[in-house]
PDB file of N, CA and C in Angstrom:
ATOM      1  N   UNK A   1      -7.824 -21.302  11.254  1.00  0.00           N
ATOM      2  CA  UNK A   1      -7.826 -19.940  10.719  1.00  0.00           C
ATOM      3  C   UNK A   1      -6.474 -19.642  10.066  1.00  0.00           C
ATOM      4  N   UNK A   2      -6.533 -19.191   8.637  1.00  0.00           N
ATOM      5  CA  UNK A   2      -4.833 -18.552   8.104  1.00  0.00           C
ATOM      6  C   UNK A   2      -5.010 -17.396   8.394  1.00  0.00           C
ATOM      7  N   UNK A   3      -3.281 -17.465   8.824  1.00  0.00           N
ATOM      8  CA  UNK A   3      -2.566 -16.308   8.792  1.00  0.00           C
ATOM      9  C   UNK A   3      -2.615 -14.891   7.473  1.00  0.00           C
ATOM     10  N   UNK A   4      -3.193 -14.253   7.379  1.00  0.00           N
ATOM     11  CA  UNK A   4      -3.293 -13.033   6.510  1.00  0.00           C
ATOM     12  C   UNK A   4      -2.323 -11.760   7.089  1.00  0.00           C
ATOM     13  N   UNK A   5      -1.834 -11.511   6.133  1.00  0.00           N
ATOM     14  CA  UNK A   5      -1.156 -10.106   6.566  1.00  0.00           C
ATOM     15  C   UNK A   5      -2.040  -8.704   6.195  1.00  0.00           C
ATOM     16  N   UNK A   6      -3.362  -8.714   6.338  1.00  0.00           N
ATOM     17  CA  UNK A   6      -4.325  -8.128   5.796  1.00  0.00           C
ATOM     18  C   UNK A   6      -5.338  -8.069   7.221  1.00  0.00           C
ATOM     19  N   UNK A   7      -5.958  -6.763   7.509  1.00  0.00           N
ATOM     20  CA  UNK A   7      -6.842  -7.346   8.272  1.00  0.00           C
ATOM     21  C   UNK A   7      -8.344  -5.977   7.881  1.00  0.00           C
ATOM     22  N   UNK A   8      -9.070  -6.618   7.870  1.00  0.00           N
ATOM     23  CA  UNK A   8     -10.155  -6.237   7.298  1.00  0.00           C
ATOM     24  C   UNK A   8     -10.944  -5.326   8.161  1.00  0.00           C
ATOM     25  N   UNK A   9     -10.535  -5.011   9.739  1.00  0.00           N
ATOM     26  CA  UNK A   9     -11.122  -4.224  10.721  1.00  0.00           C
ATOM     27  C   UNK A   9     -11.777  -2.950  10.438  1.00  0.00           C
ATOM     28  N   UNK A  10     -11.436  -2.101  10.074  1.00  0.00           N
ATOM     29  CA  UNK A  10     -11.157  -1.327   9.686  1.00  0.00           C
ATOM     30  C   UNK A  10     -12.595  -0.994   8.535  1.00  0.00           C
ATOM     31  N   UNK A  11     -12.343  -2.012   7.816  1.00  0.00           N
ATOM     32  CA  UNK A  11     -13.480  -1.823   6.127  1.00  0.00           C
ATOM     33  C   UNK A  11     -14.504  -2.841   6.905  1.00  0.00           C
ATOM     34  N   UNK A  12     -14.649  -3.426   7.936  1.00  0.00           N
ATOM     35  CA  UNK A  12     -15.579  -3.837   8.366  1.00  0.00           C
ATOM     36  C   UNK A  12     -16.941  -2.837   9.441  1.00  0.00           C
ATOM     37  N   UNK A  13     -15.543  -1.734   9.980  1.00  0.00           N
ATOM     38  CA  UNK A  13     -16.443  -1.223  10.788  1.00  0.00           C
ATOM     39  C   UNK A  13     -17.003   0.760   9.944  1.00  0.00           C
ATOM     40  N   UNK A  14     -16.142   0.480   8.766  1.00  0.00           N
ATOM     41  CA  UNK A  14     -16.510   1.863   7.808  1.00  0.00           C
ATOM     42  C   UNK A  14     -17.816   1.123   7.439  1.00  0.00           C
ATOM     43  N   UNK A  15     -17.943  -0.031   7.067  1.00  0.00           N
ATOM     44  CA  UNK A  15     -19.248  -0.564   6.054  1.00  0.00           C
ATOM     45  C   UNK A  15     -19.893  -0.821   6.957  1.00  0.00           C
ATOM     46  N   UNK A  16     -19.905  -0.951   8.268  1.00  0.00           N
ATOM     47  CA  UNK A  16     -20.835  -1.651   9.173  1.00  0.00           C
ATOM     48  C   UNK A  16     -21.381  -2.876   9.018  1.00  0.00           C
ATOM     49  N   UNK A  17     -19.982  -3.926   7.814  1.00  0.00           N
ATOM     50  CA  UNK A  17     -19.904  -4.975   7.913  1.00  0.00           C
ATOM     51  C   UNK A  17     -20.337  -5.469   6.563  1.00  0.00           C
ATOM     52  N   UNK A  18     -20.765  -4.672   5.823  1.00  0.00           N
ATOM     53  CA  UNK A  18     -21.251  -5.071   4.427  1.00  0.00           C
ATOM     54  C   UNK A  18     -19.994  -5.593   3.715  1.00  0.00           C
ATOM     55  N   UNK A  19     -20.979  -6.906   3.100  1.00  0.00           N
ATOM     56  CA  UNK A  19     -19.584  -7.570   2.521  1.00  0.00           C
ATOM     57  C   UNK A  19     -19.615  -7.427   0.980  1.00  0.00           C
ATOM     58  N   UNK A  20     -20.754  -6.833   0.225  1.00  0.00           N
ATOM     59  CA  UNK A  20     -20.748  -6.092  -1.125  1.00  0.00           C
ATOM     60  C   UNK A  20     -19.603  -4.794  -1.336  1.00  0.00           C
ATOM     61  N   UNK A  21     -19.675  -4.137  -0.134  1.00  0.00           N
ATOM     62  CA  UNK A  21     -18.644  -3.063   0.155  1.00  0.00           C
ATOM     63  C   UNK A  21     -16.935  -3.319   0.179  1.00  0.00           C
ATOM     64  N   UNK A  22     -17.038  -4.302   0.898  1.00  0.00           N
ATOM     65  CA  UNK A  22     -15.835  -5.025   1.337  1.00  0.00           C
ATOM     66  C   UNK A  22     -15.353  -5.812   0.288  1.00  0.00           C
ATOM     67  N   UNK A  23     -16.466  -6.237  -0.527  1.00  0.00           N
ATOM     68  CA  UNK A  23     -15.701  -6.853  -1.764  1.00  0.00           C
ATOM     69  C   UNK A  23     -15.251  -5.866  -3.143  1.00  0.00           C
ATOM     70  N   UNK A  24     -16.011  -5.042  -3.293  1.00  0.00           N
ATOM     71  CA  UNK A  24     -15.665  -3.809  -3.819  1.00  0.00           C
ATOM     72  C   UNK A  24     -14.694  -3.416  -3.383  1.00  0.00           C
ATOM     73  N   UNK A  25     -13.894  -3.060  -2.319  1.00  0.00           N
ATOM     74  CA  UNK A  25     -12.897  -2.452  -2.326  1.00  0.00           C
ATOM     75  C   UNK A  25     -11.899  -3.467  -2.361  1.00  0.00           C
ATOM     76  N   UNK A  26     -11.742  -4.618  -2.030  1.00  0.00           N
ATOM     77  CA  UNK A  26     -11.102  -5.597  -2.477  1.00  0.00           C
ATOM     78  C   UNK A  26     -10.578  -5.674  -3.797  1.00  0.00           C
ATOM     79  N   UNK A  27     -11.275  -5.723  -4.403  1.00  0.00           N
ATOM     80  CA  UNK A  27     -11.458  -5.395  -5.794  1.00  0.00           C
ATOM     81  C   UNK A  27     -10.653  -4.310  -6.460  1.00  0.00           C
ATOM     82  N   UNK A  28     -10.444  -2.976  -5.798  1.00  0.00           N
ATOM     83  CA  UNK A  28     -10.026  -2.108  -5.971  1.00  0.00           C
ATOM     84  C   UNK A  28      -8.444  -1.877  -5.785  1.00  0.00           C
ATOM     85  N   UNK A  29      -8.927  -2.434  -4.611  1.00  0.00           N
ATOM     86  CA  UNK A  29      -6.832  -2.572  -4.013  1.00  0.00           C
ATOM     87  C   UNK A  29      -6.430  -3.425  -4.887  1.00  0.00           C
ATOM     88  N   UNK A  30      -6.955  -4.597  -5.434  1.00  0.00           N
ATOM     89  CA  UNK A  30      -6.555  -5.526  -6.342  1.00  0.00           C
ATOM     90  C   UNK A  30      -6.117  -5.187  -7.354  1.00  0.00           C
ATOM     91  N   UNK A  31      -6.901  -3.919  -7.500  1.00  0.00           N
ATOM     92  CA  UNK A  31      -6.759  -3.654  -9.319  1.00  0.00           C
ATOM     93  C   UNK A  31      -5.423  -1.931  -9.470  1.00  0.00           C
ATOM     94  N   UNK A  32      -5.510  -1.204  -8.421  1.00  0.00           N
ATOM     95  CA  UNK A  32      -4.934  -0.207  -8.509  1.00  0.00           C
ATOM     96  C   UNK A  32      -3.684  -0.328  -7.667  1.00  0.00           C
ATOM     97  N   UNK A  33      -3.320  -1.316  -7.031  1.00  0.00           N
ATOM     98  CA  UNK A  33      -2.112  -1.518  -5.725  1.00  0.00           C
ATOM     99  C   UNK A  33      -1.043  -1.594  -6.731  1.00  0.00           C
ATOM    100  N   UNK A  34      -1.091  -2.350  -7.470  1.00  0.00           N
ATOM    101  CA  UNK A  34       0.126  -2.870  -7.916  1.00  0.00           C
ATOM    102  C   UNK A  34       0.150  -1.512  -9.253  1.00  0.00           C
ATOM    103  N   UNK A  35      -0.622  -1.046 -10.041  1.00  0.00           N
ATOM    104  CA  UNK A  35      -0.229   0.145 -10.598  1.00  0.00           C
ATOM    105  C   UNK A  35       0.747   1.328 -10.125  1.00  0.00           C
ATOM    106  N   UNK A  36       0.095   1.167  -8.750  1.00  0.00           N
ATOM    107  CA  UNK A  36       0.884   2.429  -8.041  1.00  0.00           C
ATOM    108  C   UNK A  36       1.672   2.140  -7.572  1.00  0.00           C
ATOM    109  N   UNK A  37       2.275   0.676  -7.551  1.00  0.00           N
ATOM    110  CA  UNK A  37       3.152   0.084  -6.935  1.00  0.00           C
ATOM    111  C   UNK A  37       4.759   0.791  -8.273  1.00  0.00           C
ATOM    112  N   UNK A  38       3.994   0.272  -9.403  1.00  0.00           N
ATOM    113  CA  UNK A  38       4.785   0.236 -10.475  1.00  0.00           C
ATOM    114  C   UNK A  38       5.336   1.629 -10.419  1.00  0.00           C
ATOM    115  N   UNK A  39       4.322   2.785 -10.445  1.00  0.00           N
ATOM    116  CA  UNK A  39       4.909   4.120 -10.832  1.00  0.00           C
ATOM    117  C   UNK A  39       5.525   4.849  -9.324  1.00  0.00           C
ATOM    118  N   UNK A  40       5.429   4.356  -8.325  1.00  0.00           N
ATOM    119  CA  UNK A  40       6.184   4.786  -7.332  1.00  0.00           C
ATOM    120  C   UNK A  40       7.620   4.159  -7.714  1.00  0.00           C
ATOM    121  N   UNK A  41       7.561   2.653  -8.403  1.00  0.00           N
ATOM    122  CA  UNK A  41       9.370   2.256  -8.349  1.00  0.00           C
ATOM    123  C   UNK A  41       9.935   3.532  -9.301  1.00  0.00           C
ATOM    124  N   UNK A  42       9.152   3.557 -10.488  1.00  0.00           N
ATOM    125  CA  UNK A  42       9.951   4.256 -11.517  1.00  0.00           C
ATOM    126  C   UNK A  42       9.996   5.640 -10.994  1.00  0.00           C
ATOM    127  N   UNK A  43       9.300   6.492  -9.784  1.00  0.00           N
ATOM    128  CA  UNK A  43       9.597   7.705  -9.292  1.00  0.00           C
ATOM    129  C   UNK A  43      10.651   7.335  -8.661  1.00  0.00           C
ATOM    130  N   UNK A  44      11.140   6.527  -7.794  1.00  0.00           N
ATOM    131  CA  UNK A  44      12.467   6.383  -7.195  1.00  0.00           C
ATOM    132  C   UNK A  44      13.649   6.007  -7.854  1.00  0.00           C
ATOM    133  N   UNK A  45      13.163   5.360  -8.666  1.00  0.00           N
ATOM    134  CA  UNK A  45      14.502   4.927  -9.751  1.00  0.00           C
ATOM    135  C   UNK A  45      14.957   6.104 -10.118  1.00  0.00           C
ATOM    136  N   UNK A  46      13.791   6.964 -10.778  1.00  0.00           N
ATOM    137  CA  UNK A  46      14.147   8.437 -11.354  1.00  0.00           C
ATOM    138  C   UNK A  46      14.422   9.357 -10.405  1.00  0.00           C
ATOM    139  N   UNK A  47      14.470   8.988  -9.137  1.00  0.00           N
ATOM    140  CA  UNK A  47      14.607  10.200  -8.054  1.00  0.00           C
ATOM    141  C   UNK A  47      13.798  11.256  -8.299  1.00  0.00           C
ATOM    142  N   UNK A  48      12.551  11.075  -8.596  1.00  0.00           N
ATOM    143  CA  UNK A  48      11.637  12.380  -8.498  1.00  0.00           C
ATOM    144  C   UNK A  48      10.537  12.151  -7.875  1.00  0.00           C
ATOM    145  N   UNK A  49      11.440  13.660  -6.959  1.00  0.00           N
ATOM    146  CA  UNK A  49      10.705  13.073  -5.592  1.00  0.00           C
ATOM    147  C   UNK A  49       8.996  14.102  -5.037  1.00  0.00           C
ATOM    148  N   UNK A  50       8.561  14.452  -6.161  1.00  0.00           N
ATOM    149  CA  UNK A  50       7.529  14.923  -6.326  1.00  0.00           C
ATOM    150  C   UNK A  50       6.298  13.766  -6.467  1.00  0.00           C
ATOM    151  N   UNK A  51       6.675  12.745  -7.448  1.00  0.00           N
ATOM    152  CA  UNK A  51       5.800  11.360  -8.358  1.00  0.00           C
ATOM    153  C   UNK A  51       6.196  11.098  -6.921  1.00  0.00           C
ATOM    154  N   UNK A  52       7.823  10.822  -6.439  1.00  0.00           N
ATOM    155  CA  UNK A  52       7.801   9.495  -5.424  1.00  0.00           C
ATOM    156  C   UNK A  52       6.035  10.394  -4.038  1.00  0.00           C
ATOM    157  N   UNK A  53       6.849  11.402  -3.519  1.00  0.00           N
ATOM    158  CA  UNK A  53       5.815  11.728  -2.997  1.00  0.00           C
ATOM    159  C   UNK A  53       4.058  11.246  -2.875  1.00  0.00           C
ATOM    160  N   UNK A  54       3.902  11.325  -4.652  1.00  0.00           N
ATOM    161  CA  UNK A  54       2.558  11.774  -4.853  1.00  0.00           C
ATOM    162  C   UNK A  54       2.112  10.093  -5.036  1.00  0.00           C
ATOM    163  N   UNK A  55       2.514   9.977  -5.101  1.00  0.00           N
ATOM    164  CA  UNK A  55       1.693   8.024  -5.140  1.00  0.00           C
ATOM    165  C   UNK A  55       2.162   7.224  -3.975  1.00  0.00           C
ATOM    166  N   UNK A  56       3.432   7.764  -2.811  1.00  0.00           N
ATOM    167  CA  UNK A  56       3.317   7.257  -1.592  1.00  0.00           C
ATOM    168  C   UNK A  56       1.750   7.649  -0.875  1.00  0.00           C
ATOM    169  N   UNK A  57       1.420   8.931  -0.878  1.00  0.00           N
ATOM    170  CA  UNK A  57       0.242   9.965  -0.602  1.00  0.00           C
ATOM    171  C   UNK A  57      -0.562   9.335  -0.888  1.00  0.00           C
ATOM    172  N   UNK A  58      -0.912   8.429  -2.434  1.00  0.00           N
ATOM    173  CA  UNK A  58      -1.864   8.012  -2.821  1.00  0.00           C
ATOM    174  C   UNK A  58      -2.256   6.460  -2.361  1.00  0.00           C
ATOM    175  N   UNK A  59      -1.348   5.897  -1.765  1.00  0.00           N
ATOM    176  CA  UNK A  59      -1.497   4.746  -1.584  1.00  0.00           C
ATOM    177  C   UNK A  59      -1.351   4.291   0.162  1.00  0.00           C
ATOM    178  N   UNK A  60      -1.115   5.220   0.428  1.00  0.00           N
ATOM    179  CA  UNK A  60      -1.585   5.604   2.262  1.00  0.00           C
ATOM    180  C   UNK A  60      -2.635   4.985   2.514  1.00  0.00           C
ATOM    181  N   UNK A  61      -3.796   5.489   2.388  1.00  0.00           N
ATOM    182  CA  UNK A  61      -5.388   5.098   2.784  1.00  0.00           C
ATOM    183  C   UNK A  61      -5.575   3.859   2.876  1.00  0.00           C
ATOM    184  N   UNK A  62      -5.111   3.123   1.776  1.00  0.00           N
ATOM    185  CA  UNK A  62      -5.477   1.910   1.005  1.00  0.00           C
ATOM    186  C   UNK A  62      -4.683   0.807   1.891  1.00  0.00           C
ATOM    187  N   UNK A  63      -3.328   1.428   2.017  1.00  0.00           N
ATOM    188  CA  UNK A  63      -2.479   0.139   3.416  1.00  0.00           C
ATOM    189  C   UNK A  63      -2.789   0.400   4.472  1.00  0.00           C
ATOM    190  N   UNK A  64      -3.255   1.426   5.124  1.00  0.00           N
ATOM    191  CA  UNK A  64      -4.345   1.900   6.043  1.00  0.00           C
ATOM    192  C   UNK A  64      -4.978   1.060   6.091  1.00  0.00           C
ATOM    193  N   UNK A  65      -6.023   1.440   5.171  1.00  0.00           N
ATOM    194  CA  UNK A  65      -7.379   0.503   5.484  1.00  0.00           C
ATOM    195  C   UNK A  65      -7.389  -0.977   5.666  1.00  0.00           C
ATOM    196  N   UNK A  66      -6.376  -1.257   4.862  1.00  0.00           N
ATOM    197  CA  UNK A  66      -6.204  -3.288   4.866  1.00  0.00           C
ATOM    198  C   UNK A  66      -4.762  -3.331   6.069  1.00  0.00           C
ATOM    199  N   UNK A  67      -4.777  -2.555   6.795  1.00  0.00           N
ATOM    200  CA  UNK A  67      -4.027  -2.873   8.202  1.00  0.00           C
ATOM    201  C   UNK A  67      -2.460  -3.619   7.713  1.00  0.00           C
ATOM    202  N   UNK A  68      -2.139  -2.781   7.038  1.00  0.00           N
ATOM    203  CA  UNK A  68      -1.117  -3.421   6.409  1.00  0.00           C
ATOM    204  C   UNK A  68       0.316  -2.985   7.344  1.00  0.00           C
ATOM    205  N   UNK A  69       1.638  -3.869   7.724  1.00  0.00           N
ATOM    206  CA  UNK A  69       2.081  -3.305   8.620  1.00  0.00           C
ATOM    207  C   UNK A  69       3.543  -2.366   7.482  1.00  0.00           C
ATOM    208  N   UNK A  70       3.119  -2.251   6.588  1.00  0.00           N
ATOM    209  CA  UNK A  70       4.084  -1.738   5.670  1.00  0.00           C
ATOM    210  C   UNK A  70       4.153  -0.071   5.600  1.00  0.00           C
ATOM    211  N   UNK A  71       2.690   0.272   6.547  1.00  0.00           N
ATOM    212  CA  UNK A  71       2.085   1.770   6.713  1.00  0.00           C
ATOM    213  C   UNK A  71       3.518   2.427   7.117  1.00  0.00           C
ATOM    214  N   UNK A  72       3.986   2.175   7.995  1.00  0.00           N
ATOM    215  CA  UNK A  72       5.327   2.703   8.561  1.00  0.00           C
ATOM    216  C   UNK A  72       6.099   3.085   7.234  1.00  0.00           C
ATOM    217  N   UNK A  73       6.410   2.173   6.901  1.00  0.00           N
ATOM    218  CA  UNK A  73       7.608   2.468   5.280  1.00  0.00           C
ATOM    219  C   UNK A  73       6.757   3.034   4.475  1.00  0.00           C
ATOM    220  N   UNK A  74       5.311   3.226   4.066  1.00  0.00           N
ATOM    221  CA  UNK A  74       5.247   4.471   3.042  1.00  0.00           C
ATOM    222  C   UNK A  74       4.955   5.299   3.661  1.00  0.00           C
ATOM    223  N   UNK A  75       4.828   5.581   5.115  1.00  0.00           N
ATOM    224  CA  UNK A  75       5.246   6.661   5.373  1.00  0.00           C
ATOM    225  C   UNK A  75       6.592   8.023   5.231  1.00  0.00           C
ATOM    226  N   UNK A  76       7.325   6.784   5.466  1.00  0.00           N
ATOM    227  CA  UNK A  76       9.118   6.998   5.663  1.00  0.00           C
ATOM    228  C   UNK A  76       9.044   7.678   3.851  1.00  0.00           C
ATOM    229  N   UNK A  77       8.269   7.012   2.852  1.00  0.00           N
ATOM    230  CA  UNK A  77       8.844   6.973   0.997  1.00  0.00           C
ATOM    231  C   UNK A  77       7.700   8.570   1.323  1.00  0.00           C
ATOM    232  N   UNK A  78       6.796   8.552   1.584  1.00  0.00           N
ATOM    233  CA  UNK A  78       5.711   9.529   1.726  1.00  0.00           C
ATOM    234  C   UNK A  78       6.828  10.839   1.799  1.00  0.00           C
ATOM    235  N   UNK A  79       6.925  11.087   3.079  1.00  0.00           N
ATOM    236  CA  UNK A  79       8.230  11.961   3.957  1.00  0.00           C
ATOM    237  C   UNK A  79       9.593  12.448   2.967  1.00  0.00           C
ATOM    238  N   UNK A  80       9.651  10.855   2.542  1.00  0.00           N
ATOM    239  CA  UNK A  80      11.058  11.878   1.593  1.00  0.00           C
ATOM    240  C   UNK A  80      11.073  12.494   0.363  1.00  0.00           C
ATOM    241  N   UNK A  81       9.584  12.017   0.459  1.00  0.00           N
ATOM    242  CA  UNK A  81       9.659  12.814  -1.370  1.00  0.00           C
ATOM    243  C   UNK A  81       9.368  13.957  -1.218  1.00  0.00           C
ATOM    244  N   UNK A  82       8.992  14.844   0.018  1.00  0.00           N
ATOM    245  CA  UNK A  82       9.029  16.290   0.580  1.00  0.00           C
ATOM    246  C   UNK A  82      10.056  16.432   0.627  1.00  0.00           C
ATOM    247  N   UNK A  83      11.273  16.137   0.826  1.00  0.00           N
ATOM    248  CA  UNK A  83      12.273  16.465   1.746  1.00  0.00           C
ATOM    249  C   UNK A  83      13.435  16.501   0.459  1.00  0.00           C
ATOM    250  N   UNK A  84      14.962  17.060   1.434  1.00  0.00           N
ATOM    251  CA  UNK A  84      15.920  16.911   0.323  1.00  0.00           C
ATOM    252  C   UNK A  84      16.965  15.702   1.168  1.00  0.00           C
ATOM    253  N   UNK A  85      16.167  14.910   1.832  1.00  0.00           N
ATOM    254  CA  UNK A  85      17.056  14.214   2.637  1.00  0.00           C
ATOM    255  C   UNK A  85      17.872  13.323   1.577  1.00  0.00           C
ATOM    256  N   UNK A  86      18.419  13.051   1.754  1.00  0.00           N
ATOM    257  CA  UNK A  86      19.703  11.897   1.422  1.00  0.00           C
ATOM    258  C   UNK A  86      19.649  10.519   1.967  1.00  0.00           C
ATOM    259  N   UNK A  87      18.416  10.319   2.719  1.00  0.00           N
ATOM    260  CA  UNK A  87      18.840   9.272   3.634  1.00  0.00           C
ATOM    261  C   UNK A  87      17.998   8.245   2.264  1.00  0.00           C
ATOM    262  N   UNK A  88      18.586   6.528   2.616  1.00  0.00           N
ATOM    263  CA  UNK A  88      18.423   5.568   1.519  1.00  0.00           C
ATOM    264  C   UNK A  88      16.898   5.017   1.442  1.00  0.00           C
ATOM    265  N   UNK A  89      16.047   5.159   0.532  1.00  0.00           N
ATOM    266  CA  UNK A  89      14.589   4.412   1.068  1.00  0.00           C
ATOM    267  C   UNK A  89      14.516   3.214   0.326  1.00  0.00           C
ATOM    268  N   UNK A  90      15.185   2.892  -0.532  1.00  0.00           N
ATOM    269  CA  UNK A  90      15.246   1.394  -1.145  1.00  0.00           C
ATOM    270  C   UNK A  90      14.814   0.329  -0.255  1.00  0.00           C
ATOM    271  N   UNK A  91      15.610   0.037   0.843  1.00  0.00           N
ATOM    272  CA  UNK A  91      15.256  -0.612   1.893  1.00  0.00           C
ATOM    273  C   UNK A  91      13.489  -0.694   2.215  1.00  0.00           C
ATOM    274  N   UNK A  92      13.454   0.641   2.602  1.00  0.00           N
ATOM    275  CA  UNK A  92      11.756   0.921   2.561  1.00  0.00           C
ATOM    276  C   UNK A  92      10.618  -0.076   1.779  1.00  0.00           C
ATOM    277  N   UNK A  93      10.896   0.574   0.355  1.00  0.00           N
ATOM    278  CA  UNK A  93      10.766   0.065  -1.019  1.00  0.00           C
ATOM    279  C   UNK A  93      10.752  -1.613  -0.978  1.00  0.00           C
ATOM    280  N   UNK A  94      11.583  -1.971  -0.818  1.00  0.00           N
ATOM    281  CA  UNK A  94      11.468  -3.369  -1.134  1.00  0.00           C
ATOM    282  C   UNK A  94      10.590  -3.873   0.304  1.00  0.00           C
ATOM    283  N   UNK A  95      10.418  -3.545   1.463  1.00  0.00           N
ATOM    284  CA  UNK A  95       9.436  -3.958   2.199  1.00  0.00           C
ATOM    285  C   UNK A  95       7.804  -4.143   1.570  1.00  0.00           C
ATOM    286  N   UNK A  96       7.894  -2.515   1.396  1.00  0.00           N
ATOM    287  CA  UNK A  96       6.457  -2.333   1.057  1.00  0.00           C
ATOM    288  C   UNK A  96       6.034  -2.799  -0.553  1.00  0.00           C
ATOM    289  N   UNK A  97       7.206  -3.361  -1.384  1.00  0.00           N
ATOM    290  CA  UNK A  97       6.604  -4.251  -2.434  1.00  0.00           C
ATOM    291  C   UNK A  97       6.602  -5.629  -1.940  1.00  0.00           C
ATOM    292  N   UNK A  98       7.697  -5.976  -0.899  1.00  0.00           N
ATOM    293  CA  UNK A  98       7.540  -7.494  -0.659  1.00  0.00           C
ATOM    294  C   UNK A  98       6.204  -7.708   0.394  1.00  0.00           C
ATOM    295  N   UNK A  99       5.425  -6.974   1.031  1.00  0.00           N
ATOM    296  CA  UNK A  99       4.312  -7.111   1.722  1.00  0.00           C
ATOM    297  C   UNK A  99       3.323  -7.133   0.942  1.00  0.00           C
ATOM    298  N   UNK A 100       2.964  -6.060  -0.029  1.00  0.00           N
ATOM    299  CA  UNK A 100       1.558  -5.854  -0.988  1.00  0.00           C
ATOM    300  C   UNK A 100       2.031  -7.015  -1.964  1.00  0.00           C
ATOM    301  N   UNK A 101       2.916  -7.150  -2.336  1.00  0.00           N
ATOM    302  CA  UNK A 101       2.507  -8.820  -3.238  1.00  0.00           C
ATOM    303  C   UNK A 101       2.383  -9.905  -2.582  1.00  0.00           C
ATOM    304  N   UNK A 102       2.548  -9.951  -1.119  1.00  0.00           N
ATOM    305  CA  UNK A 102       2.028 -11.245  -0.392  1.00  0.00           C
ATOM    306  C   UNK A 102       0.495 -10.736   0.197  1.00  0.00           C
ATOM    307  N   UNK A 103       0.236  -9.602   0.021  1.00  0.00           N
ATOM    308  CA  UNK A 103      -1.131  -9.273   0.499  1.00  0.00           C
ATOM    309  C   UNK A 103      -1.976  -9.430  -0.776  1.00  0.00           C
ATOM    310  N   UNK A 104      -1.149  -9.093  -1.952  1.00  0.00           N
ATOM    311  CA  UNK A 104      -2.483  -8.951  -2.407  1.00  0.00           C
ATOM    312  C   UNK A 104      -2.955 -10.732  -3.712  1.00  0.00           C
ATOM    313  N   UNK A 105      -1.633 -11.657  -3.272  1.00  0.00           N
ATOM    314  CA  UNK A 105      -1.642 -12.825  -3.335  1.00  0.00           C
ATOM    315  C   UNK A 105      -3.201 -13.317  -2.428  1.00  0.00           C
ATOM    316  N   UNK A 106      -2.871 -13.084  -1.499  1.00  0.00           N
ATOM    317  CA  UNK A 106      -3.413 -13.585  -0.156  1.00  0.00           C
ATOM    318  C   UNK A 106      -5.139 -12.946  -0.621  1.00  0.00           C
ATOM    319  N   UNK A 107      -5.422 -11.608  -0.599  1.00  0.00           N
ATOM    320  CA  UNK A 107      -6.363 -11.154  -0.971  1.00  0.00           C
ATOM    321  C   UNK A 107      -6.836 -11.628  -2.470  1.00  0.00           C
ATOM    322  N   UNK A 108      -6.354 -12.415  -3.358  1.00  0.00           N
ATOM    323  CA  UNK A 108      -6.805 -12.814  -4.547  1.00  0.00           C
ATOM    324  C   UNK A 108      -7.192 -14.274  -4.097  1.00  0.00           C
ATOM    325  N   UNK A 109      -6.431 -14.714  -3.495  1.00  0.00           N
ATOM    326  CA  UNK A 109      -6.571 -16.205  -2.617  1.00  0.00           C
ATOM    327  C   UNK A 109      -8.116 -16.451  -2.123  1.00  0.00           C
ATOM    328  N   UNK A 110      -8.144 -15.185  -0.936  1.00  0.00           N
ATOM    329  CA  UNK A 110      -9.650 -15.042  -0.167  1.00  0.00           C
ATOM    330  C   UNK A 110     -10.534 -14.412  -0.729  1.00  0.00           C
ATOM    331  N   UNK A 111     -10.942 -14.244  -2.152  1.00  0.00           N
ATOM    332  CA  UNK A 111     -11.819 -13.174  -2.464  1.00  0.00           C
ATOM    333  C   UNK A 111     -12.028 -13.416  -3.864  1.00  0.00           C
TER     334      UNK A 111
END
């Protein structure tokens, strides 16, 4: 069995196991992850922390659902784009891009 940093629990027990479903959304994370990947960098680059906000928000569900352990850090990018904190999320940032491009490697791999 390989190691996946992905785990499918989750979209197995929403579909009640359907794997037309499961490949569909596969499909989806495939195709919209890395979009939102893109316009969350350029909200942080730009420090606007409304965009950063609104596509951490948007991309919640989706590392959710594929059990991704990166949920923690867009939480943290989620959080500050409310906030006027100061504190650094780059760190964050480069987790949760260095996980979804080995996930969604991995998910192009299996699917």
């Amino acid at each position: 069995m390989k190691q996946t940093l992905y785990d499918l629990q989750k979209l197995k027990e929403l579909s009640d196991n359907d794997a037309g479903f499961i490949k569909d959304m596969v499909n989806m994370f495939i195709t919209e992850i890395p979009k939102d990947l893109e316009h969350l960098a350029v909200a942080i680059i730009d420090d606007d922390r409304a965009r950063v906000h609104e596509y951490a928000h948007k991309m919640k569900p989706s590392i959710d659902m594929f059990g991704l352990d990166c949920l923690s850090d867009i939480l943290i990018i989620e959080a500050w784009g409310k906030s006027n904190d100061e504190m650094e999320i780059k760190e964050h940032f480069m987790r949760v891009n260095q996980e979804l491009d080995m996930a969604l490697i991995q998910l192009k791999r299996d699917f």
